[in-house]
Protein backbone atom coordinates (compact mmCIF):
# COMPACT_ATOMS: atom_id res chain seq x y z
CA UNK A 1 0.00 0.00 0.00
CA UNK A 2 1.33 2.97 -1.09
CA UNK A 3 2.24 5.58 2.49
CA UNK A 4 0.00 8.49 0.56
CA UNK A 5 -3.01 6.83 1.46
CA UNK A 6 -4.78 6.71 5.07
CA UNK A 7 -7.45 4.20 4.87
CA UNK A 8 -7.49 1.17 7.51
CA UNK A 9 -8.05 -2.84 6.76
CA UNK A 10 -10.64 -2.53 8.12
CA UNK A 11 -12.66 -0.10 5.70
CA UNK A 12 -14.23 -1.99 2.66
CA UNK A 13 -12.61 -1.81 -0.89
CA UNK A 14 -15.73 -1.13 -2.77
CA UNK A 15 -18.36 1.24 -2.08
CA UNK A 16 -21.74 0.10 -1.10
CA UNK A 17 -24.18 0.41 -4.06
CA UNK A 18 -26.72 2.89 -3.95
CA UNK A 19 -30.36 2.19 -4.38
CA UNK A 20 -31.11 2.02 -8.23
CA UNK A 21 -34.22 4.09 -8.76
CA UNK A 22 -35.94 2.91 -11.93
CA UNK A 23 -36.80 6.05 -14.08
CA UNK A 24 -39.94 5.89 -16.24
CA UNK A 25 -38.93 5.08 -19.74
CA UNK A 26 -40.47 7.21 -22.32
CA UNK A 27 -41.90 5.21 -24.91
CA UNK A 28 -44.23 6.32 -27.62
CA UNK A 29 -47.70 5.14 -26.45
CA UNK A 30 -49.22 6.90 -29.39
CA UNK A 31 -47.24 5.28 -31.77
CA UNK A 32 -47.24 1.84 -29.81
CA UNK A 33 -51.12 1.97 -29.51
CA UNK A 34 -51.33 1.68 -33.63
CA UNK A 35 -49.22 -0.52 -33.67
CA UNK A 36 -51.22 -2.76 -31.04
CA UNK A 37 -54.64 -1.70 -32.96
CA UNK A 38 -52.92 -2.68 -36.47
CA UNK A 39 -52.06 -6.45 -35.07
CA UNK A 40 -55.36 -7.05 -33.67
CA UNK A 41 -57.38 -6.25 -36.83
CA UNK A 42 -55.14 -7.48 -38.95
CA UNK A 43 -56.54 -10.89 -38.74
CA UNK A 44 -60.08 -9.96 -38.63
CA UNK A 45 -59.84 -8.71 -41.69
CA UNK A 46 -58.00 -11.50 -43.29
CA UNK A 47 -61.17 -13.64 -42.47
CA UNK A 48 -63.64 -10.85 -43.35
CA UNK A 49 -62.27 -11.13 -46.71
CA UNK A 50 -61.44 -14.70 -46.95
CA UNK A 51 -64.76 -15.69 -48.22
CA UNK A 52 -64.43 -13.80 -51.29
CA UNK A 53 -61.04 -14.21 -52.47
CA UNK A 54 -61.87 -17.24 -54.30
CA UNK A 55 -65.23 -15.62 -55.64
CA UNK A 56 -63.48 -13.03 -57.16
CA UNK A 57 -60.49 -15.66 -58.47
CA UNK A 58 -63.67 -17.19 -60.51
CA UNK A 59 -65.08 -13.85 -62.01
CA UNK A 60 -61.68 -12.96 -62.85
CA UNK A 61 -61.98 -16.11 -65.48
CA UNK A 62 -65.34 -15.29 -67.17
């Protein structure tokens, strides 16, 4: 140990760690919201349509 310093063996070598305080995380609710609205029609609409995807195949052949 180099003379300089003053500290005892008795004191600890690493600092105790504060308390970590989460911070809110600002995430873009707006934009997260379509998102969340886009995924859950997304498959309603696949089977609204469903139905007449091959009715318009046929027509398409006449």
């Amino acid at each position: 140990m180099a003379p300089h310093q003053s500290e005892d063996e008795e004191a600890p070598l690493l600092q105790p760690k504060k308390q970590h305080t989460i911070d809110k995380t600002p995430l873009p609710w707006r934009q997260l919201s379509v998102v969340l609205f886009l995924q859950l029609t997304e498959p309603l609409t696949a089977q609204a349509i469903a139905p007449f995807a091959p009715q318009r195949r046929w027509s398409d052949t006449w």
